[in-house]
Protein backbone atom coordinates (compact mmCIF):
# COMPACT_ATOMS: atom_id res chain seq x y z
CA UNK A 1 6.43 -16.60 12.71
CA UNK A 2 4.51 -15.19 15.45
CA UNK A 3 7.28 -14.33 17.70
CA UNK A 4 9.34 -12.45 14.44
CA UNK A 5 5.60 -10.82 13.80
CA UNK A 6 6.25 -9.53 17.82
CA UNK A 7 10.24 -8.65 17.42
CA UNK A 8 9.19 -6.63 14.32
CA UNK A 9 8.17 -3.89 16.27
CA UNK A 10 4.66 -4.00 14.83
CA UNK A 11 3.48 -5.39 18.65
CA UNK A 12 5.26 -1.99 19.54
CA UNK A 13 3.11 -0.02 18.04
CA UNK A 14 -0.16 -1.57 19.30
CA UNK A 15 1.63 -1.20 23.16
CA UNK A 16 1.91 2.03 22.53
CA UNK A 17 -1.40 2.89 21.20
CA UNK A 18 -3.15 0.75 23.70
CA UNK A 19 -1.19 1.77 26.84
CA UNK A 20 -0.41 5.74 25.23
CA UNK A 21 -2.57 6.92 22.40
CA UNK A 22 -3.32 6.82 18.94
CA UNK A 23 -1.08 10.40 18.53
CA UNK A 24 2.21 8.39 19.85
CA UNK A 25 1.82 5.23 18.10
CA UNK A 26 1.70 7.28 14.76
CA UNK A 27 4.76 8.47 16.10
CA UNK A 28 6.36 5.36 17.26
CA UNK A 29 5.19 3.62 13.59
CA UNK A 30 6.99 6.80 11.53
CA UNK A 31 10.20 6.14 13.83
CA UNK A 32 9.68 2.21 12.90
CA UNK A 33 8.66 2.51 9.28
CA UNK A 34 12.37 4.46 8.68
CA UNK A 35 14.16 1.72 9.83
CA UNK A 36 13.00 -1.14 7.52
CA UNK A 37 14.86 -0.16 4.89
CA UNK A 38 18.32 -0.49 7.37
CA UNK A 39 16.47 -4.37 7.83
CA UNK A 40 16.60 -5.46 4.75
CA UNK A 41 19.93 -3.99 3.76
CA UNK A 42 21.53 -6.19 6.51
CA UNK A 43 19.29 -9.10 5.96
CA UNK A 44 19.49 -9.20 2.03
CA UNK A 45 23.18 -10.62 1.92
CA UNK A 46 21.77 -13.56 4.66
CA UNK A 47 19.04 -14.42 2.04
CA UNK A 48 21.51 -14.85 -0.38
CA UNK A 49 23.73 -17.24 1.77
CA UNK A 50 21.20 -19.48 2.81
CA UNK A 51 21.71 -22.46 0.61
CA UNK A 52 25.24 -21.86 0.87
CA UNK A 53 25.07 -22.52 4.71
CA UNK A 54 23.03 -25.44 4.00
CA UNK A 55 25.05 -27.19 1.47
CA UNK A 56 28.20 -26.18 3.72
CA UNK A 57 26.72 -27.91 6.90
CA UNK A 58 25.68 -31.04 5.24
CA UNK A 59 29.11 -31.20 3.92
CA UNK A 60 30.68 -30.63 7.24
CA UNK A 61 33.28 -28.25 6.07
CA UNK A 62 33.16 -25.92 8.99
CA UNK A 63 35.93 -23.79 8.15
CA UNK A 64 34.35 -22.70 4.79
CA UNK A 65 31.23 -22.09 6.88
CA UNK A 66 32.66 -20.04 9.19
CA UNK A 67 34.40 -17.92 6.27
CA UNK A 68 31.12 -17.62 4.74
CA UNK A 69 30.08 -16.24 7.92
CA UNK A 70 32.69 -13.77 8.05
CA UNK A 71 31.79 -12.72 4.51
CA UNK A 72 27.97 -12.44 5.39
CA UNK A 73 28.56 -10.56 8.57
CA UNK A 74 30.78 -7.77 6.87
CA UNK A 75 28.81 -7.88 3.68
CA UNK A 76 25.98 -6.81 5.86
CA UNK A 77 28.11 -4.26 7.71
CA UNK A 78 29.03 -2.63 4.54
CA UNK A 79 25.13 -2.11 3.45
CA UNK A 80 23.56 -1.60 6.91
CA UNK A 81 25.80 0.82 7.97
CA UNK A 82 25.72 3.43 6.13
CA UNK A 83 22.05 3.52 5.84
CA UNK A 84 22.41 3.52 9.68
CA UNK A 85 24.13 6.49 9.59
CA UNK A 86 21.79 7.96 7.71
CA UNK A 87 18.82 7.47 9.64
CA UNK A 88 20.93 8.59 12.98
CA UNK A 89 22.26 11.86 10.91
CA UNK A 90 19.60 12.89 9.25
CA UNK A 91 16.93 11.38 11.45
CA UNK A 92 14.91 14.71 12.20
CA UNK A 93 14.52 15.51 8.87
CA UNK A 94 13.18 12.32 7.57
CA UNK A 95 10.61 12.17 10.22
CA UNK A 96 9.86 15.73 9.20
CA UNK A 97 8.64 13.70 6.15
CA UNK A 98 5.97 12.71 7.86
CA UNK A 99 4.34 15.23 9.31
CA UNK A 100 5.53 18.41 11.39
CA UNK A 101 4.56 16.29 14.41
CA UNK A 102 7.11 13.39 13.99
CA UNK A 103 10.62 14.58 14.39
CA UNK A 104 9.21 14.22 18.36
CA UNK A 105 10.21 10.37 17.13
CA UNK A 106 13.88 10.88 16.78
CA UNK A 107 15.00 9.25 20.24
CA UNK A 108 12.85 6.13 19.32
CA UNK A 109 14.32 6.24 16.07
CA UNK A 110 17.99 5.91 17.18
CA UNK A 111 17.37 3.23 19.91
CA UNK A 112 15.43 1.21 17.11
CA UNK A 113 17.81 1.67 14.45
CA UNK A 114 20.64 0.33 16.68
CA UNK A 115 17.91 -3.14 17.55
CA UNK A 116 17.81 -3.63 13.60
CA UNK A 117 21.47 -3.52 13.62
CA UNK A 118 21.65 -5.83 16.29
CA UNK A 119 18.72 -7.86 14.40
CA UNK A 120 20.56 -7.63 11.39
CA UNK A 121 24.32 -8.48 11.75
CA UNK A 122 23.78 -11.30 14.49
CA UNK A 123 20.70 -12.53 15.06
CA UNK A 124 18.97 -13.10 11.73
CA UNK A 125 22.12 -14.90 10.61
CA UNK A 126 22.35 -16.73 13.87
CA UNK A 127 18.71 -17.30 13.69
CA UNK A 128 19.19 -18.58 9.75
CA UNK A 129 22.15 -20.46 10.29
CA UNK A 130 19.98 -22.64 12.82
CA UNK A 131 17.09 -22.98 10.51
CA UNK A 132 19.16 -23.86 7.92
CA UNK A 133 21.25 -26.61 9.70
CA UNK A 134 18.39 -28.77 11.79
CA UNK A 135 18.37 -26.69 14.71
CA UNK A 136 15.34 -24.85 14.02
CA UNK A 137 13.39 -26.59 17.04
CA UNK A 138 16.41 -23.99 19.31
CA UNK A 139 15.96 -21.21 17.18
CA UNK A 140 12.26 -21.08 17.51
CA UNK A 141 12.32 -21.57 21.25
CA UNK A 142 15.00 -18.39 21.49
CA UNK A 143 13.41 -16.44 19.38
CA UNK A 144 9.81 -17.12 21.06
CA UNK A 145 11.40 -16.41 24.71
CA UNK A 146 12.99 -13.10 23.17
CA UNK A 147 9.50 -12.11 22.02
CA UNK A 148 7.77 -13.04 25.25
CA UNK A 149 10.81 -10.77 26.65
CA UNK A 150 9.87 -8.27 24.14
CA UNK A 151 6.09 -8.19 24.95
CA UNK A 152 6.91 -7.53 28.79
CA UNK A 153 9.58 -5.56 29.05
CA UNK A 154 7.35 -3.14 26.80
CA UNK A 155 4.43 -3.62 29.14
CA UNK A 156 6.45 -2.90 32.42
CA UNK A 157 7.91 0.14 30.25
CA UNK A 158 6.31 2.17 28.48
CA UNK A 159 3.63 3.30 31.20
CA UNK A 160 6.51 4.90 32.74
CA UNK A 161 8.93 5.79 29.65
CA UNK A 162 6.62 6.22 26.82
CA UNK A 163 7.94 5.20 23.51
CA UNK A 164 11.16 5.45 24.14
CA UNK A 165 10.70 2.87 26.56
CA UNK A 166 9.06 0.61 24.27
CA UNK A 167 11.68 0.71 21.94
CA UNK A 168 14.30 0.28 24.71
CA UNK A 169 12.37 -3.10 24.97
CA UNK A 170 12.60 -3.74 21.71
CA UNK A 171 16.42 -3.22 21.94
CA UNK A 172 16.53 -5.47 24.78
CA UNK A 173 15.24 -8.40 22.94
CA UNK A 174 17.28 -7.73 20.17
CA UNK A 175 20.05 -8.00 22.31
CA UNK A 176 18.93 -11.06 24.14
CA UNK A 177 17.90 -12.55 21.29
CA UNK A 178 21.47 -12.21 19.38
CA UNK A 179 23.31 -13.13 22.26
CA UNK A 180 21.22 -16.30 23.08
CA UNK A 181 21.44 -17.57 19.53
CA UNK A 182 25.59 -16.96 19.67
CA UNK A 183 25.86 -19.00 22.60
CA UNK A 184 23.82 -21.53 20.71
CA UNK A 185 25.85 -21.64 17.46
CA UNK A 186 28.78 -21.11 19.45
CA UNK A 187 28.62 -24.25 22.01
CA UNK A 188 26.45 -26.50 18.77
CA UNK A 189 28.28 -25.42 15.83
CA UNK A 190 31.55 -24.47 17.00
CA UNK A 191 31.35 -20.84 14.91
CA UNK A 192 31.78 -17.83 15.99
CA UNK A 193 29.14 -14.68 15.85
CA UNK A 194 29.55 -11.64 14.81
CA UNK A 195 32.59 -13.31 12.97
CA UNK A 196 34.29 -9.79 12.25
């Protein structure tokens, strides 16, 4: 719980308003707060498949699971990206929202919509699929290294890159994260992620 708390990009904005100041974390947090909803668009259609990848796994009907995989993966493509697209298109203006002060947000916004698109068609289904099939001892390890990665990649980068940089750590550990827990499920399991 800890290390999602960290991947959530709430860690990013204390980095940044530790290490920049209180005017860029506001910033940082109004690029952030526009991208939960693109979270739990791609994440809602895992919730829903959770028992179903339980009961699946303790049957040991692996095809079916991987063609519930398939079906979660583009399920979530289908919801997160359009509100993607949105946030990338109209990105300036919804910061505008905020204040006058927050469109200066947009770059963070784009790298951090792309990490909760990584987040959300591979790694919180990779991540689920572990916790729902006995291998949540492997998911919490990868997901606690990726938050570790998270916490010092945005240390060694945002002195130097400001927010941007932070969220280009974020991204990183996304990326790590969803990668590490494919390899996992791939070599365990025998299922394939993203399963497009």
């Amino acid at each position: 719980s800890l290390a999602q708390l960290i991947i959530s990009q709430q860690a990013d904005v204390i980095v940044v308003g530790t290490m920049l100041s209180p005017s860029q974390a506001a910033v940082y947090g109004a690029a952030s707060q526009l991208t939960l909803p693109l979270m739990m668009a791609a994440s809602s259609v895992t919730f829903v498949a959770q028992p179903m990848i339980a009961s699946l796994f303790s049957q040991q009907d692996t095809p079916r699971l991987q063609s519930l995989i398939r079906v979660v993966t583009w399920g979530s493509l289908a919801l997160a990206g359009p509100v993607a697209v949105v946030l990338i298109a109209g990105g300036p203006w919804l910061l505008r929202l905020y204040g006058e002060w927050a469109p200066a947000g947009y770059p963070i916004l784009v790298i951090l919509t792309f990490a909760q698109l990584v987040v959300g068609l591979m790694g919180a289904l990779a991540g689920y699929l572990l916790t729902m099939t006995a291998h949540e001892r492997e998911a919490a390890w990868i997901i606690g290294l990726s938050a570790v990665l998270n916490i010092l990649l945005a240390l060694a980068l945002t002195p130097r890159f400001g927010g941007v940089g932070t969220a280009c750590a974020t991204l990183t550990a996304a990326l790590a994260r969803a990668v590490a827990l494919g390899v996992y499920v791939r070599r365990t399991m025998r299922l394939r992620l993203p399963a497009f």
